[in-house]
N, C-alpha and C. Protein backbone atom coordinates (compact mmCIF):
# COMPACT_ATOMS: atom_id res chain seq x y z
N UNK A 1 2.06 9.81 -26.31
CA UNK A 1 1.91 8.93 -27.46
C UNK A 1 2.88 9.40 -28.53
N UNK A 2 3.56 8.53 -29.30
CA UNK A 2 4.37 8.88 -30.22
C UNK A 2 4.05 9.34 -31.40
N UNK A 3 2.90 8.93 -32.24
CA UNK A 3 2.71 9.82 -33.33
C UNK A 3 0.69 9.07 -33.73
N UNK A 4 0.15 10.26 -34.42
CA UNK A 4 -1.30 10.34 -34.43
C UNK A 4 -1.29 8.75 -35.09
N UNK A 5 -0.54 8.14 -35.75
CA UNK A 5 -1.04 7.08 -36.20
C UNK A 5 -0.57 5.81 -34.93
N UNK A 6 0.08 6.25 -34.20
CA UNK A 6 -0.12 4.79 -32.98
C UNK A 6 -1.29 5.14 -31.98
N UNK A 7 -1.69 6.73 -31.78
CA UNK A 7 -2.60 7.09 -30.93
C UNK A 7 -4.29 6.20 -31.40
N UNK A 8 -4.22 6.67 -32.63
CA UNK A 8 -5.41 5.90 -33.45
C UNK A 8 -5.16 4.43 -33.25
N UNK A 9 -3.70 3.48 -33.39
CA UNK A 9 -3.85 2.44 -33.39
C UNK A 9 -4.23 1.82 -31.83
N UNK A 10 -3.70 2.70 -30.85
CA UNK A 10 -4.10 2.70 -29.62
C UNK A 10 -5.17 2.67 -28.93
N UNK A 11 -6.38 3.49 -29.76
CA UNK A 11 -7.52 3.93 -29.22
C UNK A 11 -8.43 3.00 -30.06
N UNK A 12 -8.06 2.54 -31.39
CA UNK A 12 -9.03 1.08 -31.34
C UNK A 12 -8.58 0.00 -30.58
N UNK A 13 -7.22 -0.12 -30.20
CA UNK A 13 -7.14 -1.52 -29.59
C UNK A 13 -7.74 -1.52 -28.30
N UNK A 14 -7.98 -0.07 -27.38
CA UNK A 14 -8.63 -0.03 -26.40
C UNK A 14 -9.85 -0.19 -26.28
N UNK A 15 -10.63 0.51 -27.80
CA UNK A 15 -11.79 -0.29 -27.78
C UNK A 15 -12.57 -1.74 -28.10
N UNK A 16 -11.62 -2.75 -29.16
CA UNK A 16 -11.65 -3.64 -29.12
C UNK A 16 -11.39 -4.54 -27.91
N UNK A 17 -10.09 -4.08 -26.95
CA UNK A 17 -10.46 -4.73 -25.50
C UNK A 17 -11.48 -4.69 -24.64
N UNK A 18 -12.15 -3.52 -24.56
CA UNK A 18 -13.69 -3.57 -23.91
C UNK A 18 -14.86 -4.28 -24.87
N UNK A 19 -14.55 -4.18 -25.92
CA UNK A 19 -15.81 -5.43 -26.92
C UNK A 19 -15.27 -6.40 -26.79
N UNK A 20 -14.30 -7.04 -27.25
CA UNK A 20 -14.09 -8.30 -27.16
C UNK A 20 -13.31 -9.15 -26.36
N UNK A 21 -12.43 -8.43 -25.88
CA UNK A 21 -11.42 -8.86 -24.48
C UNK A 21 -10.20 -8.80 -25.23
N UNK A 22 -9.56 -9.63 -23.95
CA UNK A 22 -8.01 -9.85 -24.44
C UNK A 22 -7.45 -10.81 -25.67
N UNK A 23 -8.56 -11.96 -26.08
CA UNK A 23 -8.35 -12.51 -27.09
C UNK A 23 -8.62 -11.93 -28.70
N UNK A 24 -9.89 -11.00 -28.67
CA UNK A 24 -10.03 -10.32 -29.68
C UNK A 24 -8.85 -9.25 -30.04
N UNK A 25 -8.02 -8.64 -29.10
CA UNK A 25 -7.14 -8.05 -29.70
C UNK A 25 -6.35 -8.72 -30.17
N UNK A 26 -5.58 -8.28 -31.55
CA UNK A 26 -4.87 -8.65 -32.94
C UNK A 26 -4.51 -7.78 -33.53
N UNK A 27 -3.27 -7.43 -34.02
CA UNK A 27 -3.06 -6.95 -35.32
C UNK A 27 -4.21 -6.65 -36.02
N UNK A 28 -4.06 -7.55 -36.66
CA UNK A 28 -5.48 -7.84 -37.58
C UNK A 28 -6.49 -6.92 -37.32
N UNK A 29 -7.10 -7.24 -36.18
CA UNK A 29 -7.91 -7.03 -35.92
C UNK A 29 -8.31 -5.44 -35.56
N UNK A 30 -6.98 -5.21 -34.86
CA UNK A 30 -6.50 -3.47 -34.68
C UNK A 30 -6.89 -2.74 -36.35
N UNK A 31 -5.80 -3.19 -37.32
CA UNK A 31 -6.23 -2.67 -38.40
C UNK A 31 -7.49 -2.87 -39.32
N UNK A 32 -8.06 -3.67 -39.26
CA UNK A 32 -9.62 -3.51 -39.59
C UNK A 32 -10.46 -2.33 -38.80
N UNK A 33 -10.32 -2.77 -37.30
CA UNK A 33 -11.27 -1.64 -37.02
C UNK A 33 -11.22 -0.20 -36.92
N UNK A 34 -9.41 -0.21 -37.43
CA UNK A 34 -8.96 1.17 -37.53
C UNK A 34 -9.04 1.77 -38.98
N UNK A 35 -9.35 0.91 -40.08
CA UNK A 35 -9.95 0.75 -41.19
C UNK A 35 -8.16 1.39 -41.96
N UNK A 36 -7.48 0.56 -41.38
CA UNK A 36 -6.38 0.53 -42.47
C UNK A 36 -5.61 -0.33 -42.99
N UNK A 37 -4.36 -0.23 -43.76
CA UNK A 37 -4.33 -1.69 -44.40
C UNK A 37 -3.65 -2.61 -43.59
N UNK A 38 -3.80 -3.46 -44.04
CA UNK A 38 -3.18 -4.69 -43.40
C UNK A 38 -1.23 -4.37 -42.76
N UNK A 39 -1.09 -4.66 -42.03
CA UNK A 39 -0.09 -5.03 -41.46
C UNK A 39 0.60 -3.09 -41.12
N UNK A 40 -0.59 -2.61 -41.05
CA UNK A 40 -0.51 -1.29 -40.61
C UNK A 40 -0.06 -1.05 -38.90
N UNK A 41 -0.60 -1.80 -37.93
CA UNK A 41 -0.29 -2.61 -36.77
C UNK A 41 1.26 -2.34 -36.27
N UNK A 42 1.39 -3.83 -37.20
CA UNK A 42 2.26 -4.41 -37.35
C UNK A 42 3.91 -3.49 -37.24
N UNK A 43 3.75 -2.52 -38.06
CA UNK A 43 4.91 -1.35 -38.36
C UNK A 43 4.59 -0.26 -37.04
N UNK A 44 4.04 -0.26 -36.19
CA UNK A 44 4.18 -0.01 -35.43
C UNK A 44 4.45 -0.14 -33.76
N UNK A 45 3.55 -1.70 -34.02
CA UNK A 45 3.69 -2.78 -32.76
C UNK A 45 4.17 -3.80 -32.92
N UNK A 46 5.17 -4.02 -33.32
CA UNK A 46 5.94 -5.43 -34.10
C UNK A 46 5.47 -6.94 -33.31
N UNK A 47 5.28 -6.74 -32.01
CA UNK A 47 5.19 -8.21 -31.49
C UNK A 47 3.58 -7.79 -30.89
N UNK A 48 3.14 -8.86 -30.02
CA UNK A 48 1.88 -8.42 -28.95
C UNK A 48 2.31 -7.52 -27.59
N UNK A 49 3.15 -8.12 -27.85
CA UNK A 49 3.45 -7.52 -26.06
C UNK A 49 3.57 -5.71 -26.32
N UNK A 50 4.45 -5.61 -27.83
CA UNK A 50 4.58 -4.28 -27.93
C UNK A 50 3.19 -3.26 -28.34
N UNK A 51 2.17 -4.28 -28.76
CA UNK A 51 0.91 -4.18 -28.88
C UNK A 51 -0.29 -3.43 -27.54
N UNK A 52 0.41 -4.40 -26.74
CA UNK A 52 -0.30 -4.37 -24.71
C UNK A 52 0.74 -3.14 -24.41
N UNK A 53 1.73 -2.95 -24.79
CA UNK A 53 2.73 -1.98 -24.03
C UNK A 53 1.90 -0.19 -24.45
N UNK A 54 1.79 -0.28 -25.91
CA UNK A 54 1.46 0.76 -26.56
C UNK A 54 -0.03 1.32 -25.94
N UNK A 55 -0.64 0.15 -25.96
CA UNK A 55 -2.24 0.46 -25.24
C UNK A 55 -2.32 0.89 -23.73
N UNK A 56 -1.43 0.07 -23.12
CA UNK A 56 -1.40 0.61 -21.74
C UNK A 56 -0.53 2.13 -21.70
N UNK A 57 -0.21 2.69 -22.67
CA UNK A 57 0.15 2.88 -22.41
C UNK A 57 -0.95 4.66 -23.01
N UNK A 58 -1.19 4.36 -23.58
CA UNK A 58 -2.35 5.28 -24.16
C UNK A 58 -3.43 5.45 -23.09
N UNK A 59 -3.77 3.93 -22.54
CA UNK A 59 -4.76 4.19 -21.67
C UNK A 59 -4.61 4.98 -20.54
N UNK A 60 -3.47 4.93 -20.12
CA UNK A 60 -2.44 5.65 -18.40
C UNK A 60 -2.64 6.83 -19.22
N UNK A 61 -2.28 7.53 -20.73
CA UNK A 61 -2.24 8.90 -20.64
C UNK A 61 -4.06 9.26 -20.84
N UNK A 62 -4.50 8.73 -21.01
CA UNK A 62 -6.43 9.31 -21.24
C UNK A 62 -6.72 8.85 -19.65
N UNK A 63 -6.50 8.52 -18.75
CA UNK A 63 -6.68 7.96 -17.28
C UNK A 63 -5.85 9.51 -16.53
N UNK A 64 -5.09 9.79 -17.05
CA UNK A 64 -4.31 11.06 -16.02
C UNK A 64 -5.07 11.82 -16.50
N UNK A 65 -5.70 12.48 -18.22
CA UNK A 65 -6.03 13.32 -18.55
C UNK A 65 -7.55 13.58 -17.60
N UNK A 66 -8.03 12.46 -17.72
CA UNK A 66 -9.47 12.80 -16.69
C UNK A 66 -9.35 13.14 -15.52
N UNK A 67 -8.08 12.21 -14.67
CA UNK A 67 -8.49 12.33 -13.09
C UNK A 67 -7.78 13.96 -12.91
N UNK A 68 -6.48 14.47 -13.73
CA UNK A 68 -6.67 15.98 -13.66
C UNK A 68 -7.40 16.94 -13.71
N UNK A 69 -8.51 16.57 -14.13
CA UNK A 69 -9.91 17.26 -13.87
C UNK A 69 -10.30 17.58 -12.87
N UNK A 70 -10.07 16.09 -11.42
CA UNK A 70 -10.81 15.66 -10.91
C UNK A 70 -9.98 16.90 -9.63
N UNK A 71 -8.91 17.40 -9.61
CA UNK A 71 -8.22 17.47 -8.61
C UNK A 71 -8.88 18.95 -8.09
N UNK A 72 -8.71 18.79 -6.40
CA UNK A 72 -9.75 19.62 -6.04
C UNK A 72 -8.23 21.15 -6.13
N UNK A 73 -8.91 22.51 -6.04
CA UNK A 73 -8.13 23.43 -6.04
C UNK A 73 -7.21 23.99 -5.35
N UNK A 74 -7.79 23.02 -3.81
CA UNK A 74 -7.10 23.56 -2.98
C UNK A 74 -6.72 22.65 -1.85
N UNK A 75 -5.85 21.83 -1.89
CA UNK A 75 -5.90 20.83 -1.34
C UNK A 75 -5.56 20.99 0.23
N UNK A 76 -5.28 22.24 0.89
CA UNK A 76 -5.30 22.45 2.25
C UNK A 76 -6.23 22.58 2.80
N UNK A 77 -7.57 22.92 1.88
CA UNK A 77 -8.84 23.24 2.75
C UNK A 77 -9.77 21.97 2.29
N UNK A 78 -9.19 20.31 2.35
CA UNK A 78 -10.13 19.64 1.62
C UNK A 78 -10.76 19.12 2.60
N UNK A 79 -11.74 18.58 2.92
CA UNK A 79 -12.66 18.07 3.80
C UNK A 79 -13.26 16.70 3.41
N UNK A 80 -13.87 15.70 4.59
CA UNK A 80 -14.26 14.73 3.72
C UNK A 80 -15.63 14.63 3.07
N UNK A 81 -16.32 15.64 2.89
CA UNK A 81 -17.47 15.50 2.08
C UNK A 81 -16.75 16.24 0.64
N UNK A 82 -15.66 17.87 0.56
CA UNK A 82 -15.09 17.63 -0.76
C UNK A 82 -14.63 16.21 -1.29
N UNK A 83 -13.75 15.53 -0.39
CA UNK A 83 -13.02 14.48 -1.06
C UNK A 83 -13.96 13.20 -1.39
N UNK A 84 -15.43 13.07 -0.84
CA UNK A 84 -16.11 12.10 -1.01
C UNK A 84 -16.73 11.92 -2.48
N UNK A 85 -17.40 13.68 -2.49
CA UNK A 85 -17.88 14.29 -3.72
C UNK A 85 -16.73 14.11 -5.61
N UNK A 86 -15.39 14.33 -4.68
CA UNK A 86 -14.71 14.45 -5.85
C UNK A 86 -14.37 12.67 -6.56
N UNK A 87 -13.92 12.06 -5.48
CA UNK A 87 -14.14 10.72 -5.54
C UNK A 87 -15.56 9.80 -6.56
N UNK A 88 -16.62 10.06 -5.91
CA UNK A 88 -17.63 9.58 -6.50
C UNK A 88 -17.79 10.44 -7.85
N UNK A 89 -17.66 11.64 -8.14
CA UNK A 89 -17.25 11.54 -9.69
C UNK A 89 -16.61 10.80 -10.32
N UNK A 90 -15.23 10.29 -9.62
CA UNK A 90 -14.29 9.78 -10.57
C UNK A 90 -14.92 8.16 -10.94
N UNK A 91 -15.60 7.82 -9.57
CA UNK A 91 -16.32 6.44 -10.01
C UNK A 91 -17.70 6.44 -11.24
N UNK A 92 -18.35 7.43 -11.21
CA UNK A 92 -19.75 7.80 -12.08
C UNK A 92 -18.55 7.67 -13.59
N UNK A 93 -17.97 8.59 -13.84
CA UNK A 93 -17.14 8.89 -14.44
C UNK A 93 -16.59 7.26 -15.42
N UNK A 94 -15.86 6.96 -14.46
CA UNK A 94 -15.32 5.24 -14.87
C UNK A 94 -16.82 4.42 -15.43
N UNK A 95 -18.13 4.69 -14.93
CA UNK A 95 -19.05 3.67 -14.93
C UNK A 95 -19.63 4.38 -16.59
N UNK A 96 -19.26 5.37 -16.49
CA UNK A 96 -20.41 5.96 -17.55
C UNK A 96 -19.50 6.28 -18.63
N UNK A 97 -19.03 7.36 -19.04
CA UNK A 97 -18.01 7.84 -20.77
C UNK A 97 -16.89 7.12 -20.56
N UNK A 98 -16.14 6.67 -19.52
CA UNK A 98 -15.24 5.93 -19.02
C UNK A 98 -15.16 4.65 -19.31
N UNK A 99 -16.36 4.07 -19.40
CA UNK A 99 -16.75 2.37 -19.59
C UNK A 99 -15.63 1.68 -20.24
N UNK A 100 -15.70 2.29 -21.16
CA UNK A 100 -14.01 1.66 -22.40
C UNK A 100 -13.26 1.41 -21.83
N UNK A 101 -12.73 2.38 -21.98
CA UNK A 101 -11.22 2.44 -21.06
C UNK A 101 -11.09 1.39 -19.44
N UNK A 102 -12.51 1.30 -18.84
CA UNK A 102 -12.18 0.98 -17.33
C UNK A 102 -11.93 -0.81 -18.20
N UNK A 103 -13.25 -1.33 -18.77
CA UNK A 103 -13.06 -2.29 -18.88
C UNK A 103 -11.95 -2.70 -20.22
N UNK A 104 -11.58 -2.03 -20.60
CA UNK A 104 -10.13 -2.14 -21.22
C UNK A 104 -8.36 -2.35 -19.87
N UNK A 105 -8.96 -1.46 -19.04
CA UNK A 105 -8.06 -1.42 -18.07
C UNK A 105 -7.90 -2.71 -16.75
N UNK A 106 -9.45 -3.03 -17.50
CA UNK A 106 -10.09 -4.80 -16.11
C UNK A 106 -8.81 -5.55 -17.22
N UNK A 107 -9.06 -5.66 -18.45
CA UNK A 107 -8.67 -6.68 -19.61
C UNK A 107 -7.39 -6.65 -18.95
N UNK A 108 -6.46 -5.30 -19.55
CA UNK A 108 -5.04 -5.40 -19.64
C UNK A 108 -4.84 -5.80 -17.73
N UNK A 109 -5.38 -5.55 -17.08
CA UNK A 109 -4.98 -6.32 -15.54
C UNK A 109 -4.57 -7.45 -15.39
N UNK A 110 -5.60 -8.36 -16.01
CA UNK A 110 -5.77 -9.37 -16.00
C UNK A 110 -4.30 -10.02 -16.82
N UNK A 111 -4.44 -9.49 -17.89
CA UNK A 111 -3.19 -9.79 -18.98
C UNK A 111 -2.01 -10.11 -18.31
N UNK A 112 -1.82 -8.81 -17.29
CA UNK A 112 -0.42 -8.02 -16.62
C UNK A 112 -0.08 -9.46 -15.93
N UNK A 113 -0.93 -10.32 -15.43
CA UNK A 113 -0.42 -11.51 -14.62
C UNK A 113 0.00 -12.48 -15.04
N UNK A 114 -0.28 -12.60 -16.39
CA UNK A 114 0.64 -13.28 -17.31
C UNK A 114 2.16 -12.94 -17.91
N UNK A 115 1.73 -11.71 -18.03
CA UNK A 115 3.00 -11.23 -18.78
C UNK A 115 4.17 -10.00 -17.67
N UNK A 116 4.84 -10.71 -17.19
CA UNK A 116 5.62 -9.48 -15.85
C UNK A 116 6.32 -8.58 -17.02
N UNK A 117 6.37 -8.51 -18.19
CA UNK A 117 7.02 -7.09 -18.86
C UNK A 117 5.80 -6.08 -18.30
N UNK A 118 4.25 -6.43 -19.08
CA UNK A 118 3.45 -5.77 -18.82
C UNK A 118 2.98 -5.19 -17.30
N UNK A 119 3.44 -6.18 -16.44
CA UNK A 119 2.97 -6.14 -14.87
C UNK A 119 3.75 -5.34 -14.13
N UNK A 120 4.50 -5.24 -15.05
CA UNK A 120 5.96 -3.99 -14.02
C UNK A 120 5.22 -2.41 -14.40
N UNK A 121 4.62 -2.58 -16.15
CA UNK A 121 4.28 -1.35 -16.20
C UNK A 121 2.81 -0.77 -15.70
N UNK A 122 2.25 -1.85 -15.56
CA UNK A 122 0.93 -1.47 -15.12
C UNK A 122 1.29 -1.08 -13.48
N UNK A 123 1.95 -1.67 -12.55
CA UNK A 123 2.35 -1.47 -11.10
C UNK A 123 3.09 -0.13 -11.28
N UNK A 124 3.75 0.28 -12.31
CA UNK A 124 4.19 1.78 -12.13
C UNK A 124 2.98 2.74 -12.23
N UNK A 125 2.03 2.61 -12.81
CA UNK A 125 1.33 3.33 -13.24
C UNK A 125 0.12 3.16 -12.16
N UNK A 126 -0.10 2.44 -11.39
CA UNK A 126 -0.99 2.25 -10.73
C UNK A 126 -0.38 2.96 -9.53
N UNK A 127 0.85 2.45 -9.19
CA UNK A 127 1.83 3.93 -7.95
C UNK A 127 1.75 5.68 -8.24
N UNK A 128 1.25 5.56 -9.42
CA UNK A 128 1.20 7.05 -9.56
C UNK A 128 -0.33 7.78 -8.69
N UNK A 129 -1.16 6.47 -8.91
CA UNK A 129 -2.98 6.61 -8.46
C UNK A 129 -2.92 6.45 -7.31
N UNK A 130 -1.90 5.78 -6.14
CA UNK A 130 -1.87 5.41 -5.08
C UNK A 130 -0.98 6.59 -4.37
N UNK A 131 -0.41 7.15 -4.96
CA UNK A 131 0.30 8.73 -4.92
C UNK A 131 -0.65 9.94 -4.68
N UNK A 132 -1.52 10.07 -5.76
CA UNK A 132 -2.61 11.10 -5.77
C UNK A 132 -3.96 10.77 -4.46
N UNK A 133 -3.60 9.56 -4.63
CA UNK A 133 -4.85 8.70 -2.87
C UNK A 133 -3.54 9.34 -1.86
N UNK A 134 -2.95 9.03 -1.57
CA UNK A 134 -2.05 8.80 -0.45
C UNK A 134 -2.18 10.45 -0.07
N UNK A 135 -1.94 11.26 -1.01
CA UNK A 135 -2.28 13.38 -0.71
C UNK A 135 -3.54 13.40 -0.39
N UNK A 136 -4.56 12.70 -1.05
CA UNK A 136 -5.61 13.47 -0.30
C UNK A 136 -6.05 12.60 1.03
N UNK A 137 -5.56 11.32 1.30
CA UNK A 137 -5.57 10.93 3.04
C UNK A 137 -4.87 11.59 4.02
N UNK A 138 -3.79 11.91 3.20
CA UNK A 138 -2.96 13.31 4.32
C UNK A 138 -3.86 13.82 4.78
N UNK A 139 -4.21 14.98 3.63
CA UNK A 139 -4.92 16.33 3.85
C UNK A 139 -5.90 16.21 4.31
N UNK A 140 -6.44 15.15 4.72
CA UNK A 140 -7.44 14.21 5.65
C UNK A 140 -7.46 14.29 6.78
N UNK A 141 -5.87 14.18 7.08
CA UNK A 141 -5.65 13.52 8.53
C UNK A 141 -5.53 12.47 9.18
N UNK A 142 -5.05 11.27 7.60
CA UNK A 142 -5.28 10.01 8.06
C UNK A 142 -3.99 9.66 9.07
N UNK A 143 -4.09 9.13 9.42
CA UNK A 143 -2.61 8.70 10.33
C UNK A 143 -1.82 7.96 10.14
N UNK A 144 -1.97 7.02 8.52
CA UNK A 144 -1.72 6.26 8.45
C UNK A 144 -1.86 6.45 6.19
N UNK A 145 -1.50 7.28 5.74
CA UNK A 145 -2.22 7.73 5.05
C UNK A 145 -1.47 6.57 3.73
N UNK A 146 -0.53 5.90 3.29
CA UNK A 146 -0.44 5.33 2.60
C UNK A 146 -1.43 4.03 2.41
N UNK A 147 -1.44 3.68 3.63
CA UNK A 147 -2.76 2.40 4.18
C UNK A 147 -4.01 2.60 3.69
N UNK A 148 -4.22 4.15 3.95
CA UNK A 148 -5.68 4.03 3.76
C UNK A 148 -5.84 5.01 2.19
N UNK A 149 -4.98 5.04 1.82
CA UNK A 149 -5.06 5.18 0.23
C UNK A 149 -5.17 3.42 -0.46
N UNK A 150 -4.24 3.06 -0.11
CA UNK A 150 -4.45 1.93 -0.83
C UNK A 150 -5.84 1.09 -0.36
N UNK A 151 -6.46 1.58 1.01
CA UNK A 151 -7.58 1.08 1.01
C UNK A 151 -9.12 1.39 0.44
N UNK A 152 -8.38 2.95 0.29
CA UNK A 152 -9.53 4.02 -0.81
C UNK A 152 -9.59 3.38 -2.05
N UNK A 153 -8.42 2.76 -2.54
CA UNK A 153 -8.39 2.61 -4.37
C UNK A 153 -8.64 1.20 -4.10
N UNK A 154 -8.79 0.33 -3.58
CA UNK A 154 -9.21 -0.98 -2.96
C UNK A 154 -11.04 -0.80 -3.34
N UNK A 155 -11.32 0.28 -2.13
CA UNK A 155 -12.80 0.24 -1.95
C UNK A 155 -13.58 0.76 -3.74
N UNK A 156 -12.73 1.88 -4.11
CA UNK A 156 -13.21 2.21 -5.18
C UNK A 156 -13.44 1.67 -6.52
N UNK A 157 -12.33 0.67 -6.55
CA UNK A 157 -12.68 -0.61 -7.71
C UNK A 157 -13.16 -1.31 -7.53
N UNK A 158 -13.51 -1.81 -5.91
CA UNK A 158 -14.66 -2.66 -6.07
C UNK A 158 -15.85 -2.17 -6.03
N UNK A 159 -16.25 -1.14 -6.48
CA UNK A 159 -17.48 -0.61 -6.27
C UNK A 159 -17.47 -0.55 -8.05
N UNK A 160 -16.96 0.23 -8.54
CA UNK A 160 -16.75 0.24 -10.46
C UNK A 160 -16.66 -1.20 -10.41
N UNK A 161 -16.18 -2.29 -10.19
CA UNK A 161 -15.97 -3.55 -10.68
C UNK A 161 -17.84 -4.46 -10.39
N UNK A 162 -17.96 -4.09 -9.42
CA UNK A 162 -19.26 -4.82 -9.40
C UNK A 162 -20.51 -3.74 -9.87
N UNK A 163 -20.72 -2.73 -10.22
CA UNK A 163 -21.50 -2.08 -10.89
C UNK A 163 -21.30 -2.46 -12.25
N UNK A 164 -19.98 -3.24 -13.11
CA UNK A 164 -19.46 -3.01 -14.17
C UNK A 164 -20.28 -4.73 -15.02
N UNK A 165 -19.62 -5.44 -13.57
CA UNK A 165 -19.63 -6.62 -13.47
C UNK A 165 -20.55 -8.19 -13.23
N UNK A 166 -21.11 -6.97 -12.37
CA UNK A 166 -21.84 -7.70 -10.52
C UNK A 166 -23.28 -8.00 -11.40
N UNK A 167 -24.25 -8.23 -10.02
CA UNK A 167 -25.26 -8.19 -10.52
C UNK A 167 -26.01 -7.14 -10.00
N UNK A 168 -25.86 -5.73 -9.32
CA UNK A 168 -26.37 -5.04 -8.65
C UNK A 168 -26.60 -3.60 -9.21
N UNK A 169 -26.04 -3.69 -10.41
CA UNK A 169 -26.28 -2.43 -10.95
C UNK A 169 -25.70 -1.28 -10.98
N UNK A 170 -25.59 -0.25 -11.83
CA UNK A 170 -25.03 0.69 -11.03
C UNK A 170 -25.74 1.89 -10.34
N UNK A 171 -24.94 1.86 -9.06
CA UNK A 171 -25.77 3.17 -7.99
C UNK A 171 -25.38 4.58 -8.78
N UNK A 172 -26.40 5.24 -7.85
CA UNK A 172 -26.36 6.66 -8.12
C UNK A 172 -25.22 7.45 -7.72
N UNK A 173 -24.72 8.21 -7.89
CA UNK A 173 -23.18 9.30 -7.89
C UNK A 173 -23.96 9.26 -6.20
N UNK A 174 -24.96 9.55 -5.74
CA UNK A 174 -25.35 10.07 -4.33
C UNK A 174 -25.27 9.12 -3.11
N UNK A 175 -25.48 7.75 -3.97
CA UNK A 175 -25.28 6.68 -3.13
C UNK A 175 -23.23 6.34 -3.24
N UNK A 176 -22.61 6.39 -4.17
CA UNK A 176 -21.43 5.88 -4.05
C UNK A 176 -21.34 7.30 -3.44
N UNK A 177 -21.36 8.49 -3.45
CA UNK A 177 -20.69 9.90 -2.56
C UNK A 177 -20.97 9.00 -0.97
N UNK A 178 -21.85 8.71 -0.55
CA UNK A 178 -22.51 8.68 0.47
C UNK A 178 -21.39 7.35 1.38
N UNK A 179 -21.57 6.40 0.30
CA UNK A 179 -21.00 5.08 0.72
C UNK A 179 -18.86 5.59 0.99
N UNK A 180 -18.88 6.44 0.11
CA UNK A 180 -17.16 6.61 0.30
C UNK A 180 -17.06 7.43 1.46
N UNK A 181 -17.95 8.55 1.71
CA UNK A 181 -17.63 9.40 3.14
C UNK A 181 -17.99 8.35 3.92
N UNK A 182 -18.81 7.41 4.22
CA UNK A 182 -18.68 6.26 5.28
C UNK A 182 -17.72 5.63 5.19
N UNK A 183 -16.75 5.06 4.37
CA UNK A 183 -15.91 4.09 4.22
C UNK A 183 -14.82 5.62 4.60
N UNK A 184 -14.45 6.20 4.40
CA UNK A 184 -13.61 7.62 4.80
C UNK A 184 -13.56 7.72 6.21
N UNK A 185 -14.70 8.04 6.96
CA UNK A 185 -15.29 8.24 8.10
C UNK A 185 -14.58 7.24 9.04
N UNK A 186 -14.89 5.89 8.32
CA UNK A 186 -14.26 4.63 8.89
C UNK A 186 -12.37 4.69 9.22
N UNK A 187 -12.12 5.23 8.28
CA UNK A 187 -10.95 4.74 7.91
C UNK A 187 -9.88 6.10 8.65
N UNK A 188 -10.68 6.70 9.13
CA UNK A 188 -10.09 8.69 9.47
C UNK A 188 -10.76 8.45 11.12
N UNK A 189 -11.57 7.09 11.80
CA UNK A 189 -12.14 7.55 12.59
C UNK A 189 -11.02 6.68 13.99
N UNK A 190 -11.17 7.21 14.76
CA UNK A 190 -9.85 6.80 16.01
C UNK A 190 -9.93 5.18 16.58
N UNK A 191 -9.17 4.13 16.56
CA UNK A 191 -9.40 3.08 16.71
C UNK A 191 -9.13 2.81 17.80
């Protein structure tokens, strides 16, 4: 982030995208809830797009800062109940202190298909998550391990998307651990 006052302007517009969506974000609206003056925004995000650029772009750095947490220590000895375990954190994680940001991150998706400036940067940033999937299907043993990364980060948003979304609620860290070493199992097992 470039300086504490776009980080702040960043981190309300991320939360105004999870309250109100993609239409509630504004200028305007950024600086009210960032409680500064008018056209405070503005001198920093001159258009919208540079508005969506700045946020996505805040959001990708608070999105790496967590899943670096997530990374197991030793990635030669990972197994699929480590990688199931570490996984279903990252989903509990997204469903619970995460909430903002994920459904800030549903918003700007959605956005990205309108706008291909934004859609180039969200597809870079989403290759970085399909990068960190793709190492631990290796270290798996998948045979196929780009496939079934992208089928890991497939399975895993739709599980955050309909807990977020759906009508089913959200499961327990024990049930999504449980449900990803099956979908793992599946996907690692000899066809």
């Amino acid at each position: 982030m470039r300086s504490p006052r776009a980080a702040l302007l960043a981190d309300t517009a991320i939360a105004l995208l999870a309250e109100r969506g993609i239409h509630g974000l504004t200028h305007r609206a950024v600086d009210e809830a960032a409680g500064l003056p008018p056209g405070s925004t503005s001198n920093v995000a001159r258009t919208r797009a540079a508005l969506l650029e700045l946020t996505l772009d805040r959001l990708t750095e608070q999105e790496q800062v967590v899943m670096a947490g997530f990374r197991p220590p030793d990635r030669a000895a990972l197994d699929l109940d480590t990688v199931a375990d570490t996984l279903a954190g990252i989903v509990m994680l997204q469903l619970s202190e995460g909430r903002t940001r994920t459904l800030a991150r549903y918003e700007l998706a959605l956005e990205a298909n309108r706008r291909p400036e934004l859609r180039k940067s969200y597809d870079e940033i989403g290759r970085g998550f399909r990068d960190a999937a793709t190492v631990f299907m290796a270290a798996l043993g998948s045979p196929d391990p780009v496939r079934h990364a992208r089928q890991l980060i497939a399975y895993g948003e739709g599980v955050i998307f309909y807990a977020l979304v759906g009508a089913g609620g959200t499961p327990s860290r024990e049930e999504i651990r449980l449900a990803i070493r099956d979908h793992l199992r599946g996907s690692l097992s000899p066809r």
